[in-house]
Protein backbone atom coordinates (compact mmCIF):
# COMPACT_ATOMS: atom_id res chain seq x y z
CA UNK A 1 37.66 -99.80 -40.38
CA UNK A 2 35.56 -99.44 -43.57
CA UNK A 3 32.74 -101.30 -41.39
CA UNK A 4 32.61 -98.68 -38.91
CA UNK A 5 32.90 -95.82 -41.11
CA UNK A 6 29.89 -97.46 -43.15
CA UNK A 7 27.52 -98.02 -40.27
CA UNK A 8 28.15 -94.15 -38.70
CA UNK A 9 27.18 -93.32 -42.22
CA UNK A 10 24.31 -95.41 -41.98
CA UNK A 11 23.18 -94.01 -38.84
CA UNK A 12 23.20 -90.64 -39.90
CA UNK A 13 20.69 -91.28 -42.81
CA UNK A 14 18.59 -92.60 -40.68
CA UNK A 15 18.89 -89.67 -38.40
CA UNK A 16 18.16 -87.34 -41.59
CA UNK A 17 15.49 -89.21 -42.39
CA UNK A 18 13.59 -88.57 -39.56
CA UNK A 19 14.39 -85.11 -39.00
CA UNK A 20 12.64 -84.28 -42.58
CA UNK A 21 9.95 -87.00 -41.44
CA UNK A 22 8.70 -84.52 -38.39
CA UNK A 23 9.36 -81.03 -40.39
CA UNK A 24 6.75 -82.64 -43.07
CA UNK A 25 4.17 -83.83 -40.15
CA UNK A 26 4.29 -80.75 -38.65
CA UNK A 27 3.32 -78.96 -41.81
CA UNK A 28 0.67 -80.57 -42.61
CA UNK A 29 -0.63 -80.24 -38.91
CA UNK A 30 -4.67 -78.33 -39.27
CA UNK A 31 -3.90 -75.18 -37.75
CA UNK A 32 -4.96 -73.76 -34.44
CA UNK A 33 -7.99 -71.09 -34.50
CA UNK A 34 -6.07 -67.54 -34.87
CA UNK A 35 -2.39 -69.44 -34.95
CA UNK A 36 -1.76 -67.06 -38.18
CA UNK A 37 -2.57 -63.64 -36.48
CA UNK A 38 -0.28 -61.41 -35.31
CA UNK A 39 0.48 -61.09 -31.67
CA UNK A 40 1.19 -57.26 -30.51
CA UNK A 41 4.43 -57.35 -28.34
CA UNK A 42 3.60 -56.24 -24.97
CA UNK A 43 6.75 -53.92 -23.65
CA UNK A 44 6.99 -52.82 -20.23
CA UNK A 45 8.28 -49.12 -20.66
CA UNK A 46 9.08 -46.17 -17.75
CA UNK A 47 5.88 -43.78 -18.19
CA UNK A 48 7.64 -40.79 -19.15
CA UNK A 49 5.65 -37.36 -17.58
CA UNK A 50 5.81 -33.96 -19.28
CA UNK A 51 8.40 -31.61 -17.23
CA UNK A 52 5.69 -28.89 -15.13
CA UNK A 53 6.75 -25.12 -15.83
CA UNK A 54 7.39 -23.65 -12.94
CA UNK A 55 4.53 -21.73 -11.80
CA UNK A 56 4.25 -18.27 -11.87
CA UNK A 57 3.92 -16.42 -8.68
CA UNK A 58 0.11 -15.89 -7.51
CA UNK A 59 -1.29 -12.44 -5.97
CA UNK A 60 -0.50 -11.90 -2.33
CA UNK A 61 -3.55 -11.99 -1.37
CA UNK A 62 -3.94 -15.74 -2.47
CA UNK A 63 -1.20 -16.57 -0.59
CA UNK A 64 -2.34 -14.85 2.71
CA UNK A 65 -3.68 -16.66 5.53
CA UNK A 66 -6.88 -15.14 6.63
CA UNK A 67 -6.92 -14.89 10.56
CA UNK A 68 -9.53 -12.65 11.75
CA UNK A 69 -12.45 -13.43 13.47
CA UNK A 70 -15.52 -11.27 15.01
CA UNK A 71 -17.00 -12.62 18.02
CA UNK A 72 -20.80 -12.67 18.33
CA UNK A 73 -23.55 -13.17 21.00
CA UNK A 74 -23.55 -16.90 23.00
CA UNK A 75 -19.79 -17.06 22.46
CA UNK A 76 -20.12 -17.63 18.44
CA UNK A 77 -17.44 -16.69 16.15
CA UNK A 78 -17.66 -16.08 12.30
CA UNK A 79 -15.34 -14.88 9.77
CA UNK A 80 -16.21 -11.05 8.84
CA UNK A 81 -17.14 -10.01 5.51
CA UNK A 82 -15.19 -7.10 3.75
CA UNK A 83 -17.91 -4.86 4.63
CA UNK A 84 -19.78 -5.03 7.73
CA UNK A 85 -23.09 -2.91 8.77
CA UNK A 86 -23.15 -2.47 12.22
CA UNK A 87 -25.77 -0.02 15.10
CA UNK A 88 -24.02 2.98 16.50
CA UNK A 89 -23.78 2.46 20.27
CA UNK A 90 -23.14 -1.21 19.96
CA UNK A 91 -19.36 -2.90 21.07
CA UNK A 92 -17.69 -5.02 18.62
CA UNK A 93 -14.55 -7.67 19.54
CA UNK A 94 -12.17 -8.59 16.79
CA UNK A 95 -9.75 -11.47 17.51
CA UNK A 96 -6.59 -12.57 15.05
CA UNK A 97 -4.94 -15.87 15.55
CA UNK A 98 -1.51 -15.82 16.42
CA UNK A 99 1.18 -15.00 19.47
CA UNK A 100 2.18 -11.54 18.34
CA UNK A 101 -0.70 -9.46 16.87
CA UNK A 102 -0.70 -5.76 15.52
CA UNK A 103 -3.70 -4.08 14.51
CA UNK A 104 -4.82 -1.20 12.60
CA UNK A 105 -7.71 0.75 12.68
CA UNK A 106 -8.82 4.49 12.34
CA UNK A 107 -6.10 6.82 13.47
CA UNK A 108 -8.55 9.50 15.46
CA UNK A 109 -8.61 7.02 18.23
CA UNK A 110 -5.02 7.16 18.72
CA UNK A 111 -5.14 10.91 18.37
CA UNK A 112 -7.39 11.08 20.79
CA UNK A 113 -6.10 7.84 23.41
CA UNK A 114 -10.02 6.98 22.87
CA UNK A 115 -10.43 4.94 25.92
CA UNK A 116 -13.36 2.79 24.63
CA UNK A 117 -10.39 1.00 22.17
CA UNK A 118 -9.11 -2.49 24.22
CA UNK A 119 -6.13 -3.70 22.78
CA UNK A 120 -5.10 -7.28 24.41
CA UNK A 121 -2.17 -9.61 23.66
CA UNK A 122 -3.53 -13.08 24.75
CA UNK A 123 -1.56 -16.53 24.48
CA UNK A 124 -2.91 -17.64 20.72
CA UNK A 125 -4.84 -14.56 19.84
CA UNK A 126 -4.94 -10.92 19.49
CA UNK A 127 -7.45 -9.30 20.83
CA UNK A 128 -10.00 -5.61 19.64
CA UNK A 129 -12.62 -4.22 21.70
CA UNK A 130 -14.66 -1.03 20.89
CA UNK A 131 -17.35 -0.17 22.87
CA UNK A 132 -19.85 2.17 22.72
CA UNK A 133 -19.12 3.04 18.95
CA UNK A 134 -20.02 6.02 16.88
CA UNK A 135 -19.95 7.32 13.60
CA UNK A 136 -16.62 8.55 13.74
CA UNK A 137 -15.44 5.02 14.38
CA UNK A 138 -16.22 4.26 10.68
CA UNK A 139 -13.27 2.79 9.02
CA UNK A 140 -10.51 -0.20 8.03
CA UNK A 141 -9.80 -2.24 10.91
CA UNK A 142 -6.99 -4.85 10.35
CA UNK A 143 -5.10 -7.28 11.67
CA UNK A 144 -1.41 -8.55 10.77
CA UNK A 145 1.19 -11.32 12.77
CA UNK A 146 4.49 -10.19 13.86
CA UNK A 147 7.04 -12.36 12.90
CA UNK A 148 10.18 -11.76 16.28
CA UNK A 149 13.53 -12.37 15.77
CA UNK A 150 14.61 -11.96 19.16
CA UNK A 151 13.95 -8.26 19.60
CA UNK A 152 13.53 -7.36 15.89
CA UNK A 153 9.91 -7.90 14.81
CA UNK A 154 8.63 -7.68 10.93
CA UNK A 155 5.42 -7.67 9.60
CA UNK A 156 4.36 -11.58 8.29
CA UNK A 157 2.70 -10.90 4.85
CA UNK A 158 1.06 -14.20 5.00
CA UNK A 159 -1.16 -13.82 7.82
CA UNK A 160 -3.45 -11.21 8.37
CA UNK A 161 -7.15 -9.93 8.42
CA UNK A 162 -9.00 -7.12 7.67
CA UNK A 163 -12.49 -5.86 7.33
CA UNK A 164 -14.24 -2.13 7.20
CA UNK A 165 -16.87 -1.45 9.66
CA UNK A 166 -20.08 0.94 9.08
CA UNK A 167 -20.97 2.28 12.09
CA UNK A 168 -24.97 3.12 11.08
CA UNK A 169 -26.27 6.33 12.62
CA UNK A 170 -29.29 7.86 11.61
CA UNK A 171 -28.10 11.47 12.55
CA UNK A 172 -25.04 11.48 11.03
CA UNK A 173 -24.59 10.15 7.26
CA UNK A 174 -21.01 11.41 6.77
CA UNK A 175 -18.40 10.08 9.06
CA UNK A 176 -17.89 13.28 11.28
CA UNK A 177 -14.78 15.33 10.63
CA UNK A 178 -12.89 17.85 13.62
CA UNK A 179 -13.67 20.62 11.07
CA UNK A 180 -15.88 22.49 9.36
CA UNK A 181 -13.71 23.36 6.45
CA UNK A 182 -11.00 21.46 4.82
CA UNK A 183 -8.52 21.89 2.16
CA UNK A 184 -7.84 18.71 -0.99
CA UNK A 185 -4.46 19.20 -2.49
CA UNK A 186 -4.73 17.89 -5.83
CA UNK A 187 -1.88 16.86 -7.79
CA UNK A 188 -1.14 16.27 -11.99
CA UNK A 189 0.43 12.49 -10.92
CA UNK A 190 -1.30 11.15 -8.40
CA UNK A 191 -5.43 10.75 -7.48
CA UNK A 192 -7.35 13.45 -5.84
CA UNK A 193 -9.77 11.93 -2.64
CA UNK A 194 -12.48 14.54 -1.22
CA UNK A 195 -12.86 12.11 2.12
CA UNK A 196 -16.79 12.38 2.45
CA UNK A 197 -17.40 8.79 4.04
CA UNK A 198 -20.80 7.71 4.95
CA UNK A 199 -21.60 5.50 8.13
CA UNK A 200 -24.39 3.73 5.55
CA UNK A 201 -23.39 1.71 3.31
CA UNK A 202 -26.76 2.02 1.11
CA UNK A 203 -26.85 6.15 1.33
CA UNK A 204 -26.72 7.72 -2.14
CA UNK A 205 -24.00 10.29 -2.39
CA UNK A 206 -23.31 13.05 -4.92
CA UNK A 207 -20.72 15.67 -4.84
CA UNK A 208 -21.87 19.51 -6.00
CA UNK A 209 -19.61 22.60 -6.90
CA UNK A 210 -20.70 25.63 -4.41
CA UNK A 211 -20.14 28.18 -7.26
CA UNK A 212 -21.48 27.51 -9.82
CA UNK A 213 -23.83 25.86 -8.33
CA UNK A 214 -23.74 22.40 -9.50
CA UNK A 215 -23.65 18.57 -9.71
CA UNK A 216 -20.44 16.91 -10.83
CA UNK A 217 -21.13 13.54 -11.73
CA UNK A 218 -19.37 11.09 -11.41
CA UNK A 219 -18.17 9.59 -14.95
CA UNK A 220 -15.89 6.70 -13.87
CA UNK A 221 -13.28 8.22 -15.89
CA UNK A 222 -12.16 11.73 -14.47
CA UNK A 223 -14.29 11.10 -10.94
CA UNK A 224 -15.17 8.24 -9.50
CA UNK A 225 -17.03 7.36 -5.86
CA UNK A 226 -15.37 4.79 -3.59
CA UNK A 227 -17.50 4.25 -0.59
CA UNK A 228 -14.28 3.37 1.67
CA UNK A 229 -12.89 6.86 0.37
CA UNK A 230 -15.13 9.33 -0.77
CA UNK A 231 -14.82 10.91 -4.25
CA UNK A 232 -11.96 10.23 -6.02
CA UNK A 233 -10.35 12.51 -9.22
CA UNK A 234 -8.40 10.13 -11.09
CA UNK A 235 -6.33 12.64 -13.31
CA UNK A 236 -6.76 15.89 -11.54
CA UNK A 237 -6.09 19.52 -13.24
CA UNK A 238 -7.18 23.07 -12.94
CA UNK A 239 -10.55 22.83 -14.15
CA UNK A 240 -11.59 20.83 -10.66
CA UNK A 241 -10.53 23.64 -8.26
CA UNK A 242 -12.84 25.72 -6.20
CA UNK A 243 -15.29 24.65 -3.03
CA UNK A 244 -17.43 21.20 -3.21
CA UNK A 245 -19.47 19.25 -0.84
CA UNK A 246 -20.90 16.33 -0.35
CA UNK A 247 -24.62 15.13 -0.18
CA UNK A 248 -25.85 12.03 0.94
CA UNK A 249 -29.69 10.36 1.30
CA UNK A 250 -30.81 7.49 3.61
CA UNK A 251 -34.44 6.00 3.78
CA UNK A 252 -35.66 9.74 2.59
CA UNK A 253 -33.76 11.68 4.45
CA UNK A 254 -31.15 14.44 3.26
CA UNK A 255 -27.42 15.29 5.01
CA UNK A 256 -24.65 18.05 3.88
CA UNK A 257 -20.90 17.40 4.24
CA UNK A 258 -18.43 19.85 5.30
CA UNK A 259 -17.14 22.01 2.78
CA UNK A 260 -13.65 21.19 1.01
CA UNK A 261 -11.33 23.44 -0.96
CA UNK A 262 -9.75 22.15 -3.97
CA UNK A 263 -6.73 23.40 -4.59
CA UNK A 264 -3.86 22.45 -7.79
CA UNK A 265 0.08 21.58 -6.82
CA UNK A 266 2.11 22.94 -9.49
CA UNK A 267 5.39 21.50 -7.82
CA UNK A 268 6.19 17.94 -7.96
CA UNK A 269 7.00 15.20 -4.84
CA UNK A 270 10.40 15.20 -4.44
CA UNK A 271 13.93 16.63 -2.14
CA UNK A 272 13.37 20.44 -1.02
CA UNK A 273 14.94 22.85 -3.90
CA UNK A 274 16.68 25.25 -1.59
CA UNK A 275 17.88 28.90 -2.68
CA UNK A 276 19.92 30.86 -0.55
CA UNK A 277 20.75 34.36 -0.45
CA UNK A 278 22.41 36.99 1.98
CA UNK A 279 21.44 40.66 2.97
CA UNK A 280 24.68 41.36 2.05
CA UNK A 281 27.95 39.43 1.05
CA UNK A 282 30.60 41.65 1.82
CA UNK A 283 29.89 43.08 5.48
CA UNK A 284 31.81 45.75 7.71
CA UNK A 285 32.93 45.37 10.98
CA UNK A 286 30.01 45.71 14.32
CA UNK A 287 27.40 45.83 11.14
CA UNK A 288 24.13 43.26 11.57
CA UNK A 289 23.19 41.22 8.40
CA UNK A 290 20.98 37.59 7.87
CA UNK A 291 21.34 34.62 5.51
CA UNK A 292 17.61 33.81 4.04
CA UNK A 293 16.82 29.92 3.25
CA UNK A 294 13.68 29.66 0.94
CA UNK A 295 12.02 26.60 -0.45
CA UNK A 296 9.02 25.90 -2.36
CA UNK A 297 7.31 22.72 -2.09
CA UNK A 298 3.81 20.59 -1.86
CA UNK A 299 1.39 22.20 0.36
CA UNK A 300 1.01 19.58 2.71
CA UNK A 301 4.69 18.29 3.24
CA UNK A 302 6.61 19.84 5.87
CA UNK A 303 10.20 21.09 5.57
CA UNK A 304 12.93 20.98 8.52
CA UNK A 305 16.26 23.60 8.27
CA UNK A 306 19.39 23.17 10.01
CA UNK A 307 22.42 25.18 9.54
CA UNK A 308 25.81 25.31 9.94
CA UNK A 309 27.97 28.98 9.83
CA UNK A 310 31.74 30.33 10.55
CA UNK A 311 30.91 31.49 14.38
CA UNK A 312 29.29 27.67 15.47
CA UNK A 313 32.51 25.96 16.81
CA UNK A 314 33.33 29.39 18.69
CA UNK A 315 29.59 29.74 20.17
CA UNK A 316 29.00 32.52 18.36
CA UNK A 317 25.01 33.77 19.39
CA UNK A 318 23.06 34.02 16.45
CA UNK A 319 19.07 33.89 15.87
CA UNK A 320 16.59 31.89 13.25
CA UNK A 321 13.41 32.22 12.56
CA UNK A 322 11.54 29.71 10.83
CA UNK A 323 8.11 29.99 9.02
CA UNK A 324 5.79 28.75 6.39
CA UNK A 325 2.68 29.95 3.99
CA UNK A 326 0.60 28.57 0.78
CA UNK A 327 1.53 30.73 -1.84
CA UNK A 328 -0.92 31.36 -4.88
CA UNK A 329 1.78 31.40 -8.33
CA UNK A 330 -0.72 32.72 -10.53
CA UNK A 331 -3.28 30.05 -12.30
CA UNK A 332 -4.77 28.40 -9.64
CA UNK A 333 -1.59 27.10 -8.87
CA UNK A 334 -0.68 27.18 -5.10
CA UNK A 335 2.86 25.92 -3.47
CA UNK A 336 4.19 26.00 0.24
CA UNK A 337 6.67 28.99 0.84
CA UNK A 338 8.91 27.58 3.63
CA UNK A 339 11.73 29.62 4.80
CA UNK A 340 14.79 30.19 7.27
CA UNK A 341 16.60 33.03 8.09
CA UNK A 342 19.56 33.21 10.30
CA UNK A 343 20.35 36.91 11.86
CA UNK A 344 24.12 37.83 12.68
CA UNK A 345 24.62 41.32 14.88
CA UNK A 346 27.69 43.09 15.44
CA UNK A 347 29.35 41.27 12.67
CA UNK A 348 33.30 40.10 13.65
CA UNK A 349 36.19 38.52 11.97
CA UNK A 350 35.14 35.14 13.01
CA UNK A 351 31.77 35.55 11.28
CA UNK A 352 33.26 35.61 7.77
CA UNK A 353 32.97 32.02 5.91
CA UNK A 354 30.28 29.76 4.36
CA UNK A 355 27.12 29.47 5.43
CA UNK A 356 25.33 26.17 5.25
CA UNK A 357 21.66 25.43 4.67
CA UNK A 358 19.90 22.09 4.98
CA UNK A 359 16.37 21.86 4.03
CA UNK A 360 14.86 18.12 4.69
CA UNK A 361 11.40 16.89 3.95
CA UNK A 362 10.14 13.13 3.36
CA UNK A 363 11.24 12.80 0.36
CA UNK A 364 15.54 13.70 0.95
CA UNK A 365 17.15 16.57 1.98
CA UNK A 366 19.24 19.00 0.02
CA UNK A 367 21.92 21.27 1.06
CA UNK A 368 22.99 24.93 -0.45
CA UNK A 369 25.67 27.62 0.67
CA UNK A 370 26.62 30.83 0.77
CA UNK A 371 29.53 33.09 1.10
CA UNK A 372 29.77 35.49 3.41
CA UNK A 373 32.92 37.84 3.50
CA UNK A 374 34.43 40.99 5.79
CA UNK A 375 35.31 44.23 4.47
């Protein structure tokens, strides 16, 4: 037993002993060119991106889809520019991509049912014609798609076209107007525009007071020129009232405008402010007597009356009268006067009660009563 205990022993010396032998060999071994640099670690990581802000939301007009096209001589088609210069007495064709088409363009030839205007609905395209132009045709023509929901159609924001057309004529610089004479509401809130467009696009235009006689130039600041609009009062008042016209120049020669009347708003946009009153509140029997609606409003916006009284549901005849003027309030300062009076004759028991006024405009409507009593 001690034999075999002594040789294992034995053995694993000798095992030992070599071990030690090839740790000392391998020391000594001449080293390999660069075996003592250090080696980067390559690690295969996820890229990792920065998180994108959502983006802010761009103009409209970037967004929109541009899908006008003029059509030109030898069947060639070319996107318009904003501005186009074209010959009085020529035709012009307009097309917009897309299966349901509405189009805009200068309202006097609606007014009118102008026959030379061609409106066509084709299969992938809306079609304009206008032939034998004028002057007067000078203006905005657009284009937009219709976007149908069965019968309901809405107006598709990203797809439309628009350009605005000069239609040259050497006898008429200013786009012609129906009138001779026309009145410019100016408002405290809101831009004044004195509509002297030219059918030139490189006519020089200044506007002049008639009394005194006078240029007003235009400063960028208070007035301003906008050859798609005319002259343009950007913060109105009292000083600009009184008569002005327009003069414009082309290759030498000279044109006058109509004449236009500037007058100031004292009341603001808004609901009718309705006052009633009666001839008399307390009325005898078989007497006559009337219920007077008044409001004052913006010179230019129309105001609709209704009423409702004691004698309606019974038939009761009864009369009204409406009517409207421009009243001056002293200053320069000029407001609508529009009224409604409702006559009662031969005044009964059944005429006794409240009577109602509605006065409506584009703004909202407002509503005021009155008592009316027998003695």
């Amino acid at each position: 037993m001690k034999f075999w205990l002594l040789f294992c022993l034995f053995l694993l010396h000798e095992a030992l002993q070599d071990v030690n032998a090839q740790q000392l060999t391998k020391s000594k071994r001449p080293k390999e060119p660069g075996e003592n640099k250090i080696k980067l670690a390559t690690k295969r990581l996820k890229p990792k991106f920065p998180k994108l802000k959502e983006r802010e939301p761009t103009d409209t007009a970037t967004k929109t889809q541009f899908i006008m096209t003029q059509v030109m001589d030898k069947g060639r088609y070319q996107k318009p520019a904003a501005m186009l210069n074209q010959v009085a007495g020529q035709s012009i064709e307009l097309r917009c991509k897309g299966s349901q088409i509405e189009w805009g363009y200068p309202s006097y030839l609606d007014t009118f049912k102008d026959s030379r205007l061609i409106i066509k609905q084709q299969d992938r395209y809306g079609q304009l014609i206008l032939r034998n132009t004028t002057a007067a045709d000078t203006g905005e023509y657009s284009c937009w798609a219709q976007f149908c929901d069965g019968y309901v159609c809405t107006k598709d924001e990203s797809k439309a076209g628009s350009t605005y057309i000069f239609f040259a004529d050497k006898d008429e610089l200013f786009v012609p107007s129906p009138t001779y004479f026309e009145i410019v509401y100016m408002y405290n809130d809101k831009p004044a525009i004195i509509p002297c467009k030219v059918t030139i696009l490189s006519a020089k235009v200044t506007l002049h007071r008639e009394f005194p006689a006078e240029e007003i130039k235009a400063d960028g600041t208070n007035l301003a020129y906008d050859v798609k609009k005319g002259f343009v009062y950007l913060h109105p008042s009292t000083d600009n009232m009184g008569v002005v016209y327009c003069r414009a120049e082309a290759q030498g020669k000279p044109q006058i405008s109509i004449k236009y009347r500037l007058l100031y708003v004292e009341v603001p946009s808004g609901p009718p402010s309705a006052t009633l009153a009666a001839s008399s509140n307390k009325v005898s029997g078989g007497d006559n007597f009337n219920v007077l609606c008044k409001v004052f409003g913006e010179p230019d916006v129309a105001v609709e009356f209704s009423w409702t009284y004691p004698g309606q549901e019974y038939e009761r005849p009864v009369t009204v009268q409406d009517s409207w003027r421009l009243v001056n309030r002293g200053i320069g300062h000029t407001t609508r006067l529009s009224q409604s009076m409702i006559n009662v004759e031969d005044f009964e028991t059944i005429d006794a009660g409240y009577y109602i006024c509605t006065a409506e405009n584009l703004h909202g409507r407002t509503t005021v009563s009155i008592l009316v009593e027998g003695l």
